[in-house]
Protein backbone atom coordinates (compact mmCIF):
# COMPACT_ATOMS: atom_id res chain seq x y z
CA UNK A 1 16.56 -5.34 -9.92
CA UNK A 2 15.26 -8.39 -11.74
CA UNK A 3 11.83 -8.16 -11.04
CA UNK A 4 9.10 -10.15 -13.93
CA UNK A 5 5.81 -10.71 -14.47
CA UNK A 6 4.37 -7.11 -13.45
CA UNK A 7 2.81 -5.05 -16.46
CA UNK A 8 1.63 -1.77 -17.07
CA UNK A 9 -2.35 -1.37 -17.45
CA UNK A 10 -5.29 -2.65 -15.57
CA UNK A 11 -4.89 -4.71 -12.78
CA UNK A 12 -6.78 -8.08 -12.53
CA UNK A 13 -7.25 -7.83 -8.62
CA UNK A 14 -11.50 -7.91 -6.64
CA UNK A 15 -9.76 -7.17 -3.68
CA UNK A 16 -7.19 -5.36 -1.33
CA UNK A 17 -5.96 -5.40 2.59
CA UNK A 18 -4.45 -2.02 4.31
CA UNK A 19 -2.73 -1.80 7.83
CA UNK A 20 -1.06 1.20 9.82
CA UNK A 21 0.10 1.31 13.10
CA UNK A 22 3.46 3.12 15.20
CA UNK A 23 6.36 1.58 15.90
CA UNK A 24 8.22 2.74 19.06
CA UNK A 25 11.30 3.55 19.32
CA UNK A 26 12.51 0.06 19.78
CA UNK A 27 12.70 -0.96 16.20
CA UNK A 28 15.30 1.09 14.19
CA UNK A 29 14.84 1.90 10.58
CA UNK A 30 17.27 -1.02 10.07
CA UNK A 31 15.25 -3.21 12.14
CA UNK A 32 11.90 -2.51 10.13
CA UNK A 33 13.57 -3.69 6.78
CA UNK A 34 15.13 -6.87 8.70
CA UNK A 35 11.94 -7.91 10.00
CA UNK A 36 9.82 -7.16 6.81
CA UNK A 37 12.44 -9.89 4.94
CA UNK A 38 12.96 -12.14 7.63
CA UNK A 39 8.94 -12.95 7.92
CA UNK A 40 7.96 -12.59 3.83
CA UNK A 41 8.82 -16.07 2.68
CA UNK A 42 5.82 -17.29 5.27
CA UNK A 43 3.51 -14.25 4.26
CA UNK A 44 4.21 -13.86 0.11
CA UNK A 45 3.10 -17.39 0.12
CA UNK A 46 -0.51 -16.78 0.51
CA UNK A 47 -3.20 -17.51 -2.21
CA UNK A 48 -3.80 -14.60 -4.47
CA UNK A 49 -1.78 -12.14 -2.95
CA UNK A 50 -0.44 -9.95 -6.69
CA UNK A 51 2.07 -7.47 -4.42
CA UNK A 52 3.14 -5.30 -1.10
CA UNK A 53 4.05 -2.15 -0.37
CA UNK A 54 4.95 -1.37 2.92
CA UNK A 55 4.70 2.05 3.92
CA UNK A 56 7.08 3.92 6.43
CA UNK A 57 6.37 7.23 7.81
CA UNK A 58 7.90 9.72 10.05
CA UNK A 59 5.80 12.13 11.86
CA UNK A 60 6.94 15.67 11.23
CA UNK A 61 6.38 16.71 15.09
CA UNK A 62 7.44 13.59 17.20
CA UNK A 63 9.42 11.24 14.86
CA UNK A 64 7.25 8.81 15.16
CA UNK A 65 7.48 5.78 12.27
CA UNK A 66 4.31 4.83 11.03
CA UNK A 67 4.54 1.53 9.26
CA UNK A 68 1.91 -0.90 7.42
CA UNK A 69 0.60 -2.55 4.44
CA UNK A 70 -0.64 -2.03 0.96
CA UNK A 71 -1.52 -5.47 -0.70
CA UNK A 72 -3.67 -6.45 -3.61
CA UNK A 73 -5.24 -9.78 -3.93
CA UNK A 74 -7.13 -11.75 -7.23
CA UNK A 75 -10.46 -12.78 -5.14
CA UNK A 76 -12.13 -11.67 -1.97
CA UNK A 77 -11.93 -15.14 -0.57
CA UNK A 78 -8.31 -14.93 -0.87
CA UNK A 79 -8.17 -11.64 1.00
CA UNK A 80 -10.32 -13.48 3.54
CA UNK A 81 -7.85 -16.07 3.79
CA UNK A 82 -5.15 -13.63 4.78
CA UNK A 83 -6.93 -12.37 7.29
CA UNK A 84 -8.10 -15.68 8.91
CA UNK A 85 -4.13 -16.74 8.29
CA UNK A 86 -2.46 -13.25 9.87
CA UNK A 87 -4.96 -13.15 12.69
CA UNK A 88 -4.88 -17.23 13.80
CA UNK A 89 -2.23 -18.82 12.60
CA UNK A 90 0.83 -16.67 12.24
CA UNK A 91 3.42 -16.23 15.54
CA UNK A 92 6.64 -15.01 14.82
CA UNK A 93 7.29 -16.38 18.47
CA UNK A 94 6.12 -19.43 20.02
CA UNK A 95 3.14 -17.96 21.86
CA UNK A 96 3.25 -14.36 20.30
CA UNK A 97 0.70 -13.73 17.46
CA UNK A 98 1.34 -12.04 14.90
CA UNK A 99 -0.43 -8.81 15.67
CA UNK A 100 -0.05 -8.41 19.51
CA UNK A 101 3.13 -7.57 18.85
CA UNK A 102 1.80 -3.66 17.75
CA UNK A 103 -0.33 -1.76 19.39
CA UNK A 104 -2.99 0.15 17.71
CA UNK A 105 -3.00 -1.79 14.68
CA UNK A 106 -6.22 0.08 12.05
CA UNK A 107 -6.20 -3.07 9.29
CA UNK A 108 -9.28 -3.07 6.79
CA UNK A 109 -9.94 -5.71 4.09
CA UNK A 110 -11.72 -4.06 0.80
CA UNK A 111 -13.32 -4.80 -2.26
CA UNK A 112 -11.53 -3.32 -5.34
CA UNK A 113 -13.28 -1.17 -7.81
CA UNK A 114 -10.40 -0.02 -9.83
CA UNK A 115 -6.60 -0.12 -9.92
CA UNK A 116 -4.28 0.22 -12.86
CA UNK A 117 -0.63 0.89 -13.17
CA UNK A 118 0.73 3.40 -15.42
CA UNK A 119 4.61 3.03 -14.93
CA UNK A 120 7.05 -0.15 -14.38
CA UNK A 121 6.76 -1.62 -10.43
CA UNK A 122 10.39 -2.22 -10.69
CA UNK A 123 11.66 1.55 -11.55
CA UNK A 124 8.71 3.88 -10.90
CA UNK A 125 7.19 2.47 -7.48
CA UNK A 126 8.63 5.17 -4.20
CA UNK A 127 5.80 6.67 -2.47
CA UNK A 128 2.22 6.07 -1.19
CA UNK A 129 -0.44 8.01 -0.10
CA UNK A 130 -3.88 6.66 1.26
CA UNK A 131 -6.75 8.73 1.97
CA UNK A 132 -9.84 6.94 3.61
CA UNK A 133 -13.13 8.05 3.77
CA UNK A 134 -16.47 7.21 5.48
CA UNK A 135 -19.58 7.12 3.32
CA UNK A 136 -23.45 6.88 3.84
CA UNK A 137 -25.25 5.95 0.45
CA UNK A 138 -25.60 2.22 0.20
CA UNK A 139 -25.44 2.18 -3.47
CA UNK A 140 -21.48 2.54 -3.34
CA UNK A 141 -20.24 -0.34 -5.41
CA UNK A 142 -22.30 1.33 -8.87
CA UNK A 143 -21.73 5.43 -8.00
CA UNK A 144 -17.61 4.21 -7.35
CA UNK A 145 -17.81 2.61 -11.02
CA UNK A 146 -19.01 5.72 -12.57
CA UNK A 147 -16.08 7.63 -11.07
CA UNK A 148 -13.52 5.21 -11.55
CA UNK A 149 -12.71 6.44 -14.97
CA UNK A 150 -11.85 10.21 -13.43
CA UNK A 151 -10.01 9.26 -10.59
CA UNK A 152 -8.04 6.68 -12.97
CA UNK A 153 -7.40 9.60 -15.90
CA UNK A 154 -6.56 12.08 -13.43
CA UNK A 155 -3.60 9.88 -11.85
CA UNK A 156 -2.48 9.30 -15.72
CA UNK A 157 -2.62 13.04 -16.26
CA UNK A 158 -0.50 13.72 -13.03
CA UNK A 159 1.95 11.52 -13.76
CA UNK A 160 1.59 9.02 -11.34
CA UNK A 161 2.56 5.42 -11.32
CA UNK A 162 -0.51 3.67 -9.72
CA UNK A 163 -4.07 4.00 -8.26
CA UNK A 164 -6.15 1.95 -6.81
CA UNK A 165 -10.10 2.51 -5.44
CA UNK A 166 -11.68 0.71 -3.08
CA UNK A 167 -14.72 0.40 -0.51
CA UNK A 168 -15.42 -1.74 2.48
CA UNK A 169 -19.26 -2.01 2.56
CA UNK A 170 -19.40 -3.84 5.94
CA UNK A 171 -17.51 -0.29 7.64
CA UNK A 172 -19.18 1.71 5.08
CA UNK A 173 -15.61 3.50 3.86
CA UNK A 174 -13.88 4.10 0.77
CA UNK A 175 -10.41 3.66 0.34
CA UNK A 176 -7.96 5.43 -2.78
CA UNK A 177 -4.09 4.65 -2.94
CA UNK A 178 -1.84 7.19 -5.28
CA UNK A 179 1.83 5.67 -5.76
CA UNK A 180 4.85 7.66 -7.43
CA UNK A 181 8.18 8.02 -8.28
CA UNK A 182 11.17 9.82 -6.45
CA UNK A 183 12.15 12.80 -8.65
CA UNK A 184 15.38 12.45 -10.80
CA UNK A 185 17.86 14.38 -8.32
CA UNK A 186 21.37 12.81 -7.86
CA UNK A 187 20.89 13.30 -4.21
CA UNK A 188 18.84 10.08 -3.17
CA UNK A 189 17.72 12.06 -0.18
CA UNK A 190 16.39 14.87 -1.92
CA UNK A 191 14.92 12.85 -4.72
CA UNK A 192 12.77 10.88 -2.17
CA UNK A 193 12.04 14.09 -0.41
CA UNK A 194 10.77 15.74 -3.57
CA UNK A 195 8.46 12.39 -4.44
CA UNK A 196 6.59 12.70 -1.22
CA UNK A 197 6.34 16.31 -1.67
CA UNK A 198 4.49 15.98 -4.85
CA UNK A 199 2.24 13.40 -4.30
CA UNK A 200 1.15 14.71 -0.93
CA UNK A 201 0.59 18.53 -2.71
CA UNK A 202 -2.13 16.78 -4.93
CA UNK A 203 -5.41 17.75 -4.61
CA UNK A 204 -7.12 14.74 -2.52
CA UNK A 205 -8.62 11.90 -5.06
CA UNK A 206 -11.68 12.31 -2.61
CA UNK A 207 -13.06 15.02 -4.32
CA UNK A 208 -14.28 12.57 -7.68
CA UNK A 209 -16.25 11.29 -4.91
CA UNK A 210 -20.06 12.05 -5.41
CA UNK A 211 -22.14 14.13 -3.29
CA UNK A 212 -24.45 11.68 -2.27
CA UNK A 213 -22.26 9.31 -0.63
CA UNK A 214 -21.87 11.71 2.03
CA UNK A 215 -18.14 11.55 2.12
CA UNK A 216 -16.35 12.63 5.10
CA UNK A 217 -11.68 12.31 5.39
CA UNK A 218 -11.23 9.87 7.68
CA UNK A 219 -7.37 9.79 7.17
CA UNK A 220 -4.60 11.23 4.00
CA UNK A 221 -0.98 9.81 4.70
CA UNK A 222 1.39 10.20 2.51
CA UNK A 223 4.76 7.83 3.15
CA UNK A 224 7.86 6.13 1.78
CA UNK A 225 7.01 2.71 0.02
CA UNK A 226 9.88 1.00 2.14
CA UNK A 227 10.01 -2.45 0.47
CA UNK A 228 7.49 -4.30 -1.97
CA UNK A 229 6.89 -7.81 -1.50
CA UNK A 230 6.74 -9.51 -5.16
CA UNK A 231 5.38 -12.82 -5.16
CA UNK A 232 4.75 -12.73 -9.04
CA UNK A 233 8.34 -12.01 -9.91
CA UNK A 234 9.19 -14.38 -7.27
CA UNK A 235 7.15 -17.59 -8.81
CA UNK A 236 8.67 -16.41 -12.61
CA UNK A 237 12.57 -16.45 -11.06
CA UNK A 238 12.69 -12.91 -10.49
CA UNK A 239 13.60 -10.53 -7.45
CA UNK A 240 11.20 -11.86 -4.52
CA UNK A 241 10.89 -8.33 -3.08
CA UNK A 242 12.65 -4.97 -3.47
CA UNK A 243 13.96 -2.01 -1.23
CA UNK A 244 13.98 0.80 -3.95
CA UNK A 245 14.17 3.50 -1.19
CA UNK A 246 17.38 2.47 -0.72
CA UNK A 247 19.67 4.79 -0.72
CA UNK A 248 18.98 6.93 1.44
CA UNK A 249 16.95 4.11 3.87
CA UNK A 250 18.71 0.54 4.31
CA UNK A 251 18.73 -2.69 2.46
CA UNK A 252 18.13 -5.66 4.85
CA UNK A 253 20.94 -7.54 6.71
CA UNK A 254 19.84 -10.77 6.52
């Protein structure tokens, strides 16, 4: 996978967006990956927008997929300008907007405190895991700074490939995305298996959080990172997005 432009270190990036929602049982596993290429080249586009992850889920009791977004964006206004673009002026469909077309759709835009990568996006990028939390303090933006350096030494020390920490001060939550790698089996199955296993056995990132914000788990999913939209690599002649879950899941047909 030709993919350019993405380093290792700090990441230059004042803001991020997050979605989750279910799927029913309409949309196949196949479908997902279709859809997630077939409506990029109008979404990648967008000002400021560094990368996507898209996370897929399957609930352990129904089967349920649980599907979304992970993006990080250079400016706040350009995060802003997603959301006025995704919620007014996208429709897949004449007539059908963009996001009637899920129900139950939880989408928060957030200002970035932190992120940094520690290993390559193009080899060491598999699984996500969010964990969202309320707060009550409003002095969240200087307490998250002084914690920013734990959270970010701890990933390192685990091994992990990225982490990112964020708050939304309007909602008054806080936000903190873990990414690894698969594990090194030959089986693809079992080496995606053993990724998700690890980074969901972590001890929650929520506990750097200091007492007086008042911190209470809102959510903790841990999921696949089915494709990555890469609109970096894409403008420097590289891959424009990658499927590095696949094998075991599917490459898009289109």
């Amino acid at each position: 996978m030709d993919v350019r432009g993405y380093k290792t270190g700090p990441i230059q990036a004042e803001a991020a967006f997050t979605s989750d929602f279910p799927l029913d049982d309409r949309y196949s596993t196949q479908d997902i990956v279709d859809m997630l290429e077939r409506e990029r080249p109008n979404m990648d586009i967008r000002p400021g927008m560094r990368h996507k992850y898209t996370p897929l889920r399957f609930d352990p009791a129904t089967g349920v997929k649980y599907i979304g977004g992970r993006y990080l964006f250079d400016t706040w206004e350009n995060v802003l300008d997603y959301d006025h673009f995704t919620n007014e002026e996208l429709f897949p469909e004449p007539g059908v907007h963009f996001w009637s077309r899920f129900p139950g759709v939880d989408k928060h835009y957030w200002k970035v405190t932190g992120a940094h990568d520690f290993k390559p996006m193009a080899t060491a990028h598999h699984v996500n895991r969010f964990e969202r939390y309320s707060y009550a303090d409003a002095g969240v933006e200087e307490l998250l700074k002084e914690v920013w350096p734990a959270i970010r030494d701890e990933a390192e020390k685990q091994g992990l490939s990225s982490v990112w920490l964020m708050f939304q001060p309007e909602e008054k939550q806080i936000g903190i995305i873990t990414v690894a790698e698969k594990a090194g089996d030959a089986d693809p199955a079992v080496a995606v298996s053993k990724g998700l296993e690890y980074l969901e056995g972590l001890a929650p990132f929520g506990r750097f959080l200091p007492e007086q914000l008042g911190a209470e788990q809102l959510m903790d999913r841990t999921s696949l990172i089915i494709s990555s939209w890469l609109p970096e690599s894409r403008a420097l002649g590289g891959a424009h997005s990658s499927f590095d879950v696949s094998p075991p899941h599917p490459s898009p047909q289109i």
